[in-house]
Protein backbone atom coordinates (compact mmCIF):
# COMPACT_ATOMS: atom_id res chain seq x y z
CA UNK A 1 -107.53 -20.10 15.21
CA UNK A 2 -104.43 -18.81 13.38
CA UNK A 3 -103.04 -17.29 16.76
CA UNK A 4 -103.75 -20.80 18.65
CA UNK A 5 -101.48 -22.90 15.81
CA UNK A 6 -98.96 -19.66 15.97
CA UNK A 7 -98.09 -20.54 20.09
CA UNK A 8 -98.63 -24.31 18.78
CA UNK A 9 -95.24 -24.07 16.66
CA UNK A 10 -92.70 -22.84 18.93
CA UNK A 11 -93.81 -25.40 21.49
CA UNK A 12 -94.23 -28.47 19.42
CA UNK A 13 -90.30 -27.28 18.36
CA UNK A 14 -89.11 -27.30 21.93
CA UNK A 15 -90.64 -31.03 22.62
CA UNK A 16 -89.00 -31.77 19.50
CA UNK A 17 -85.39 -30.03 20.77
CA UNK A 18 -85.58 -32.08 23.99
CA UNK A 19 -86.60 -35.13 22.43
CA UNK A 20 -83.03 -34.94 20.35
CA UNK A 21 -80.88 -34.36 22.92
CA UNK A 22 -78.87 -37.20 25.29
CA UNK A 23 -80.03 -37.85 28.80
CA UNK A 24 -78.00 -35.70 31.24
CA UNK A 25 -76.57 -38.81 32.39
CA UNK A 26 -72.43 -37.89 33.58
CA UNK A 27 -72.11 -41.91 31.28
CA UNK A 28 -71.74 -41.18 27.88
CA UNK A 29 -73.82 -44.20 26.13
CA UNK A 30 -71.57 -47.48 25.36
CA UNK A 31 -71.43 -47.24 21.73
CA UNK A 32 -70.25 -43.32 21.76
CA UNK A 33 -67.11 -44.75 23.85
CA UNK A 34 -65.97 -47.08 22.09
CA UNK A 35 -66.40 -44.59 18.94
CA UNK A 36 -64.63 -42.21 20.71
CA UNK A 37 -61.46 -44.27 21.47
CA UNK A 38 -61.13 -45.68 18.10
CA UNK A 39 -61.20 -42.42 16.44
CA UNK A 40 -58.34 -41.51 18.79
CA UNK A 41 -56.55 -44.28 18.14
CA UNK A 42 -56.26 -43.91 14.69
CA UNK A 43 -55.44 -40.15 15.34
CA UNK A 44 -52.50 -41.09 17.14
CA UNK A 45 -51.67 -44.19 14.75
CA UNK A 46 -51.63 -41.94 11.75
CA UNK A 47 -48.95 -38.65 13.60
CA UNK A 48 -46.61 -41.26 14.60
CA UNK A 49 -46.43 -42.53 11.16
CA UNK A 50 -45.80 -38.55 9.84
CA UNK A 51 -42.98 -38.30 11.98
CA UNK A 52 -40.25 -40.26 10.18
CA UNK A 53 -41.66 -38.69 7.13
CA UNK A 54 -41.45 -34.91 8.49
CA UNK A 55 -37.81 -35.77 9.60
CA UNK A 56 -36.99 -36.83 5.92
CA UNK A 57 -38.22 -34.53 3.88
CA UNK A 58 -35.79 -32.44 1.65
CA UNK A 59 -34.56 -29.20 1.70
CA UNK A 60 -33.31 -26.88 -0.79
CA UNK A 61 -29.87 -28.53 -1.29
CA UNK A 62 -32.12 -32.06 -1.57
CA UNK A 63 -31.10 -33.20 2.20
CA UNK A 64 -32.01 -32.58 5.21
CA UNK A 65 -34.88 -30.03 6.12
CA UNK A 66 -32.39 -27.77 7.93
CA UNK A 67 -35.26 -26.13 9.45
CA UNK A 68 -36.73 -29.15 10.41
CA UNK A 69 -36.03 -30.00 14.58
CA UNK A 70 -37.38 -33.51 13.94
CA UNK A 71 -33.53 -36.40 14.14
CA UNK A 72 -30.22 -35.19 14.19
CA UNK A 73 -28.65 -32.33 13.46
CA UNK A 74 -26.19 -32.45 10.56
CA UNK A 75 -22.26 -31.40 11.90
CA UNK A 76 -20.98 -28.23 10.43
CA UNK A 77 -17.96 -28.39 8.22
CA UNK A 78 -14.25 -28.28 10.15
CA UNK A 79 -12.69 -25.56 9.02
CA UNK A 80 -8.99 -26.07 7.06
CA UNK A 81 -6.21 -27.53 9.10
CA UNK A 82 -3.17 -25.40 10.18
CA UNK A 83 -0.84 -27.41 7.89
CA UNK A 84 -3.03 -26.86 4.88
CA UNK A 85 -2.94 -23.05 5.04
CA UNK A 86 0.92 -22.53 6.42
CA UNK A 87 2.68 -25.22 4.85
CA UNK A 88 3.90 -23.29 1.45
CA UNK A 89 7.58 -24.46 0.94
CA UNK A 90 9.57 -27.66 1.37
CA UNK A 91 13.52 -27.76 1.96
CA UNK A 92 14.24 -29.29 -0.89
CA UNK A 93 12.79 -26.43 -2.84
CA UNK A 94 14.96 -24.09 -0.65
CA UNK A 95 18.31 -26.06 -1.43
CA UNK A 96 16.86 -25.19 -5.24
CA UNK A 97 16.73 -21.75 -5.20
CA UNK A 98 19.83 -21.50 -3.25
CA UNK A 99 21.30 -23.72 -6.23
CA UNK A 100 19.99 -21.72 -9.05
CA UNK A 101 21.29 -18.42 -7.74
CA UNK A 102 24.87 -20.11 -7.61
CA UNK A 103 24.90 -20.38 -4.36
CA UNK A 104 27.07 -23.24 -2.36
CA UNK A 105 24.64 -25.97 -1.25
CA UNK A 106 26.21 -29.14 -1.48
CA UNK A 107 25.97 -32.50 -0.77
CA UNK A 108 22.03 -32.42 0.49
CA UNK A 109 20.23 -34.84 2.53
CA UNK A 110 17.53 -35.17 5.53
CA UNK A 111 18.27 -34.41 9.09
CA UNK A 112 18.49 -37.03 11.38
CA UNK A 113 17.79 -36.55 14.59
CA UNK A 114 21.96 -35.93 15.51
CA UNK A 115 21.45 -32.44 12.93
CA UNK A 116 19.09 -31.36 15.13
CA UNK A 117 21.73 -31.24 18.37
CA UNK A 118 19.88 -29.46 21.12
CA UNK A 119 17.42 -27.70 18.61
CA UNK A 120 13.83 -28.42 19.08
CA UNK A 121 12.60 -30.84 16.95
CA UNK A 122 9.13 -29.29 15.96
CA UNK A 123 9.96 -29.26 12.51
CA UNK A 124 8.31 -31.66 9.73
CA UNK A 125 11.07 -32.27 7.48
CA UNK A 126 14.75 -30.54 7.21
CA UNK A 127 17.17 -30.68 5.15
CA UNK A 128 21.20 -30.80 5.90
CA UNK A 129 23.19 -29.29 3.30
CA UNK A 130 27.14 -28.29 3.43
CA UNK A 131 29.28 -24.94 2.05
CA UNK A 132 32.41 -26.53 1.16
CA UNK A 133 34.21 -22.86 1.61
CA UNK A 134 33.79 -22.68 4.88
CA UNK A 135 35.50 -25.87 5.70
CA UNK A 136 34.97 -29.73 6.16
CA UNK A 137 31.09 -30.61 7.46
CA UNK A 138 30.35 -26.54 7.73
CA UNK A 139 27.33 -25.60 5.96
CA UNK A 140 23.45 -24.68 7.40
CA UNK A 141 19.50 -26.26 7.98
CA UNK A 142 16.83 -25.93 6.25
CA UNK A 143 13.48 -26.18 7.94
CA UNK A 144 9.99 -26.61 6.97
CA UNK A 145 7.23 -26.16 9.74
CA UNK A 146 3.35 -26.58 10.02
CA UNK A 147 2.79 -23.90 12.06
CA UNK A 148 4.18 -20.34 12.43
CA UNK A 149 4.21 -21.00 16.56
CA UNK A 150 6.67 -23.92 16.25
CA UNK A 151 8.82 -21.81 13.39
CA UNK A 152 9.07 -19.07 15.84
CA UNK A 153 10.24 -22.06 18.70
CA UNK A 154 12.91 -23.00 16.77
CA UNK A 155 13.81 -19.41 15.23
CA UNK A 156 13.87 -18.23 18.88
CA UNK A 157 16.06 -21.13 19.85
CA UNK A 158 19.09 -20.38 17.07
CA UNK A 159 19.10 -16.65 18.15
CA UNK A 160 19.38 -17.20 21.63
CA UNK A 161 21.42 -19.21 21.23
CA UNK A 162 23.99 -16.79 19.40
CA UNK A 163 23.29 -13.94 21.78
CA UNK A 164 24.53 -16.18 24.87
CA UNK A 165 28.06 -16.79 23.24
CA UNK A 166 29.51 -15.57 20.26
CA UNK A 167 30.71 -19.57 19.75
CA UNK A 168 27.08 -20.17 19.01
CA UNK A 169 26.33 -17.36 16.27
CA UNK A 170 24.82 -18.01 13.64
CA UNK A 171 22.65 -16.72 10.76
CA UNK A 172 18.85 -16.97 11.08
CA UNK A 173 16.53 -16.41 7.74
CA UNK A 174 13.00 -16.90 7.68
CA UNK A 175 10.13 -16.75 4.50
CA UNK A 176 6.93 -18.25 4.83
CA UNK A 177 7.16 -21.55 6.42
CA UNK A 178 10.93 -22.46 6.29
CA UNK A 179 13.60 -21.71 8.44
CA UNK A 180 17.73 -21.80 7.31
CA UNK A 181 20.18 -22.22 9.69
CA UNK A 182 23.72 -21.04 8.12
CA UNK A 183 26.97 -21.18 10.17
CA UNK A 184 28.75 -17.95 11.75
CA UNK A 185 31.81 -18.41 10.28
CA UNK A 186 30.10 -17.45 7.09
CA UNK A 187 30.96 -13.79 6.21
CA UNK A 188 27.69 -11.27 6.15
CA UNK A 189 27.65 -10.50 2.80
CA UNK A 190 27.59 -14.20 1.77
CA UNK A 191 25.45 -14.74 3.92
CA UNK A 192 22.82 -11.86 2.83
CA UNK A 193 23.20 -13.78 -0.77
CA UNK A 194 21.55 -16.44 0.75
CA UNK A 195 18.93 -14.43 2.65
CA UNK A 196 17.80 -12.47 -0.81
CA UNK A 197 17.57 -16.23 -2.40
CA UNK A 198 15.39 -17.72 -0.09
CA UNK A 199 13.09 -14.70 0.10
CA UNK A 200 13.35 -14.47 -4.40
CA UNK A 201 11.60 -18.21 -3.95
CA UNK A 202 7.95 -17.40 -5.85
């Protein structure tokens, strides 16, 4: 009797089993669709919502996730201007210095466009100044620049200038970002005065 109920079991499970599963139909029942699509629905309701969210959350700094791929990517920072980092020195400060070591530099003002003759006009602010010694409306330039490449323009100009005709000579200093222009007729000594000036500027 025992082993009768003990092959009873197993098979009273199986009918069970069977009984419990869903006909092996390839049509899932109506209901089970319709429960299906829903629950995708709201799957795909609730990640488009976390999107915005994902692309605003904070970083470190209290911004942007910078790790995050999710909007735009924030620009990197430019890096200084030329100007910023060259410019050092204005004329004026030149005709000072020239000034305070007793120098002759007279009757200062801005160059107009006639100062600059055949000179390229690269510079972004000169100064005219005169040298009374050397005679009426003698005297020299003072240049600022923004750049050393347009410095070096003009330097090269004024030198070439000198070596094509002794008519044309003329003295050529240089510190930082100015250039002075002194007239040849100057003697070298003199002259030198004026170079150890400019370069004393601090």
């Amino acid at each position: 009797m025992k082993s009768v109920a003990v092959l009873a079991l197993p098979v009273l499970l199986l009918v069970v089993f069977f009984q419990g599963c869903p006909p092996s139909s390839s049509e899932a029942p109506p209901d089970l669709v319709a429960t299906e699509v829903a629950v995708q629905r709201a799957a795909a309701a609730t990640l488009t919502a976390e999107a915005p969210k994902a692309a605003e959350s904070p970083g470190l700094s209290g911004g942007p996730d910078p790790t995050n791929t999710v909007g735009p990517a924030t620009a990197p920072a430019l890096p200084p201007t030329q100007t910023t980092t060259f410019q050092k020195w204005s004329s004026s400060q030149v005709v000072n210095a020239f000034q305070s070591a007793g120098l002759e530099a007279e009757n200062a003002r801005p160059m107009t466009r006639d100062d600059y003759g055949m000179a390229p006009m690269t510079a972004i602010e000169g100064t005219r100044f005169l040298i009374p010694s050397l005679g009426e409306d003698r005297g020299g330039r003072i240049l600022s620049f923004a750049s050393q490449q347009d410095l070096e323009q003009t330097q090269q100009y004024y030198v070439e200038l000198g070596r094509s005709s002794a008519l044309f000579f003329s003295w050529v200093f240089a510190k930082d970002n100015v250039l002075v222009q002194i007239n040849g007729d100057l003697p070298e000594d003199k002259a030198r005065q004026y170079e150890a000036a400019l370069n004393a500027m601090q």
